[in-house]
C-alpha atoms as a PDB file:
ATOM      1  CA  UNK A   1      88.740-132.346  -4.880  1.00  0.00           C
ATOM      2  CA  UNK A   2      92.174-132.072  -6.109  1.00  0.00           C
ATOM      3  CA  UNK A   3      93.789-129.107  -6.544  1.00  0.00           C
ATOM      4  CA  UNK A   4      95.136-128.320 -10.094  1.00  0.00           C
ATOM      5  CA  UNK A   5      98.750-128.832 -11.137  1.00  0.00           C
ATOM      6  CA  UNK A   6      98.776-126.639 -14.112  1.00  0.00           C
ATOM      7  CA  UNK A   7     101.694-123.950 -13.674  1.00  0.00           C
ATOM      8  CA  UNK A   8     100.208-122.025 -15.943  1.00  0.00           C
ATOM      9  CA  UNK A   9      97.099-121.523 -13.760  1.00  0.00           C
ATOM     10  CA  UNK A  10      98.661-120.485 -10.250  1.00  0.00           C
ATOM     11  CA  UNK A  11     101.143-118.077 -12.724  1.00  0.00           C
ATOM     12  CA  UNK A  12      98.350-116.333 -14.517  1.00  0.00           C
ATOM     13  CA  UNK A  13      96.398-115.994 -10.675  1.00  0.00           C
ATOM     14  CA  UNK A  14      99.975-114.025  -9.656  1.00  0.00           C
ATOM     15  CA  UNK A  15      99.577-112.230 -12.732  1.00  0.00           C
ATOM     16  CA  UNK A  16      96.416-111.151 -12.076  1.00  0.00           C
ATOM     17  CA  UNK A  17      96.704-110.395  -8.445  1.00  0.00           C
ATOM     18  CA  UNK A  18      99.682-108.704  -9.166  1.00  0.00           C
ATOM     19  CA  UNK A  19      97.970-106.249 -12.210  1.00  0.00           C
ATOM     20  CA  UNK A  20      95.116-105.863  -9.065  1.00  0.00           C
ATOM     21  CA  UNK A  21      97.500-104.452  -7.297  1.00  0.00           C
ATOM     22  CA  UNK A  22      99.112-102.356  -9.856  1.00  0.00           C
ATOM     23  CA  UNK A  23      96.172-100.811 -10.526  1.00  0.00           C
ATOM     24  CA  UNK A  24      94.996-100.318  -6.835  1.00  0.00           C
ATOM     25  CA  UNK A  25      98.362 -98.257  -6.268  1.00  0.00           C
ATOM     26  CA  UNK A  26      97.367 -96.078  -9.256  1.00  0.00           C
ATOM     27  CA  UNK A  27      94.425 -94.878  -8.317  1.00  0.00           C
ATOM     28  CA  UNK A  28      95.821 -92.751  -5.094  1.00  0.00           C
ATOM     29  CA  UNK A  29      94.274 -89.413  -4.578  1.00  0.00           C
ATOM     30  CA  UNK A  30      97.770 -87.770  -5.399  1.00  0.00           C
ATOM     31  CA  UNK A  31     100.942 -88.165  -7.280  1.00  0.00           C
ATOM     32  CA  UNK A  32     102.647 -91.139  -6.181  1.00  0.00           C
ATOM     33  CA  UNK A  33     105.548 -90.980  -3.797  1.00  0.00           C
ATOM     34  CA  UNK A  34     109.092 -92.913  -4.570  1.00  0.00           C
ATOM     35  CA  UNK A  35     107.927 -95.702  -2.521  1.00  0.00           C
ATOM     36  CA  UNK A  36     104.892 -96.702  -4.156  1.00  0.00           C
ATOM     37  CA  UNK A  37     106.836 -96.132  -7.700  1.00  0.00           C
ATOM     38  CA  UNK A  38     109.336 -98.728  -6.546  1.00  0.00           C
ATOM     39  CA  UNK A  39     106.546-101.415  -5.554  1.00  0.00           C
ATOM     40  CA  UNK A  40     104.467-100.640  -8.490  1.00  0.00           C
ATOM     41  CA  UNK A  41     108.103-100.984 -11.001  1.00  0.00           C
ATOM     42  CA  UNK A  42     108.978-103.949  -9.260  1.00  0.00           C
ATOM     43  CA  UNK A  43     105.393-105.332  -9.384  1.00  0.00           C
ATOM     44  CA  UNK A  44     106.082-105.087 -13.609  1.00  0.00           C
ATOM     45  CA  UNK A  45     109.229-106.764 -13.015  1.00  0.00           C
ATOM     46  CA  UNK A  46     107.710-109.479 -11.582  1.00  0.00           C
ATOM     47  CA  UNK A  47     105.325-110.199 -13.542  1.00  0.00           C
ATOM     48  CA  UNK A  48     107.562-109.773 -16.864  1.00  0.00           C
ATOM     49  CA  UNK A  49     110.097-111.741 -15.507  1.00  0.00           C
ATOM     50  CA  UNK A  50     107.203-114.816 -15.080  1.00  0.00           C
ATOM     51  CA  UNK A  51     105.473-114.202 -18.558  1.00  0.00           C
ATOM     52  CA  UNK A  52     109.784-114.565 -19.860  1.00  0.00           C
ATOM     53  CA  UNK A  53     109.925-117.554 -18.187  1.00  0.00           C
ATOM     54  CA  UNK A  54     106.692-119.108 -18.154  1.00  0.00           C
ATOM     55  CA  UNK A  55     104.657-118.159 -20.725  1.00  0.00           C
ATOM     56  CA  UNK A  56     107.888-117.394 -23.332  1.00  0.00           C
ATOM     57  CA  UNK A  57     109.589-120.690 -22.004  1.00  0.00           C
ATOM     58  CA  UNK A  58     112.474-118.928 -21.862  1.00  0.00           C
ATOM     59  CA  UNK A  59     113.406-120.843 -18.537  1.00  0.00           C
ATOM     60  CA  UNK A  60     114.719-123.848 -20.927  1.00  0.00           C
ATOM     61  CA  UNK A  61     116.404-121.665 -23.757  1.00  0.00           C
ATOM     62  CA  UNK A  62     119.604-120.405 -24.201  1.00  0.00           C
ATOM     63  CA  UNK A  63     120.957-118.108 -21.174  1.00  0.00           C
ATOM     64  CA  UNK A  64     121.605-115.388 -23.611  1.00  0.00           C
ATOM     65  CA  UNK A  65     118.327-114.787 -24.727  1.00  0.00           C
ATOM     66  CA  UNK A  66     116.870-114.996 -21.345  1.00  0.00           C
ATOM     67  CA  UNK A  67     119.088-112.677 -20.366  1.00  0.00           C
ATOM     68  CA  UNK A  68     118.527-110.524 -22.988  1.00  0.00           C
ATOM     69  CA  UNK A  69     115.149-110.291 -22.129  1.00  0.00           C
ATOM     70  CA  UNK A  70     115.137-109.769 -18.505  1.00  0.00           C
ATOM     71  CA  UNK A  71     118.472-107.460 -18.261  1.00  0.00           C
ATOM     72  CA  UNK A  72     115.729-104.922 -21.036  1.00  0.00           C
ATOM     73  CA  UNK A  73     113.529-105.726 -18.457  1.00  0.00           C
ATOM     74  CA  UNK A  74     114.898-104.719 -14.893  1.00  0.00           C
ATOM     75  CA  UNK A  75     117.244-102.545 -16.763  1.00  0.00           C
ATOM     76  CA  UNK A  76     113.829-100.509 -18.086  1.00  0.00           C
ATOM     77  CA  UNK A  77     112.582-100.750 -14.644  1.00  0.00           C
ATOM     78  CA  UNK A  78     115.498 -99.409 -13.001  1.00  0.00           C
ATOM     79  CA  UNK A  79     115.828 -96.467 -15.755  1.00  0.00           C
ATOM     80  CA  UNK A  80     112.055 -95.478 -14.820  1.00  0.00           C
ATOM     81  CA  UNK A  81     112.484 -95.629 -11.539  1.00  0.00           C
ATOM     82  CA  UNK A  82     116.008 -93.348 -11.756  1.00  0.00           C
ATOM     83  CA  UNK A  83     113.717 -90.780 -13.836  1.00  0.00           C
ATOM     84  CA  UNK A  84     110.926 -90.789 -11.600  1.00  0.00           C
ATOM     85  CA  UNK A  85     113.620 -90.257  -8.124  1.00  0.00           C
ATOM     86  CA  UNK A  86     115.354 -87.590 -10.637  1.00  0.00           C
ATOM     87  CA  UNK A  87     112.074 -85.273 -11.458  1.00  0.00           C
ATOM     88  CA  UNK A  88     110.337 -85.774  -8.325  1.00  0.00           C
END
């Protein structure tokens, strides 16, 4: 049996994983700490920055609008992740 070549299947199985894991880190007991905030913001970064560039095809377009895209992105995550470290 051959294993399958599609991109777009091992992507969407890191997607998924990923959102597993997401979620798995929400459900603590208590507020999360500034650690788990970081791996669950970077988690979304990850997997926005693979939907930009897989899903979008923004891998082959113009650099501006893929960095348009991914600076909102990661700067986003960073800003929530600045408020979280700020109020905590």
């Amino acid at each position: 049996m051959q294993r399958p070549r599609d991109p777009y299947l091992w992507v969407w199985l890191l997607l998924a994983l990923a959102t597993g894991l997401t979620f798995w880190l929400g459900q603590g007991a208590g507020p999360l700490g500034l650690g788990s905030v970081a791996l669950v913001l970077a988690l979304a970064g990850l997997k926005g920055w693979l939907v930009v560039d897989v899903f979008m095809g923004l891998r082959q377009a113009p650099r501006l609008w893929r960095r348009l895209l991914l600076g909102w992105l990661f700067g986003l995550c960073g800003l929530l992740l600045g408020l979280y470290a700020w109020a905590g």
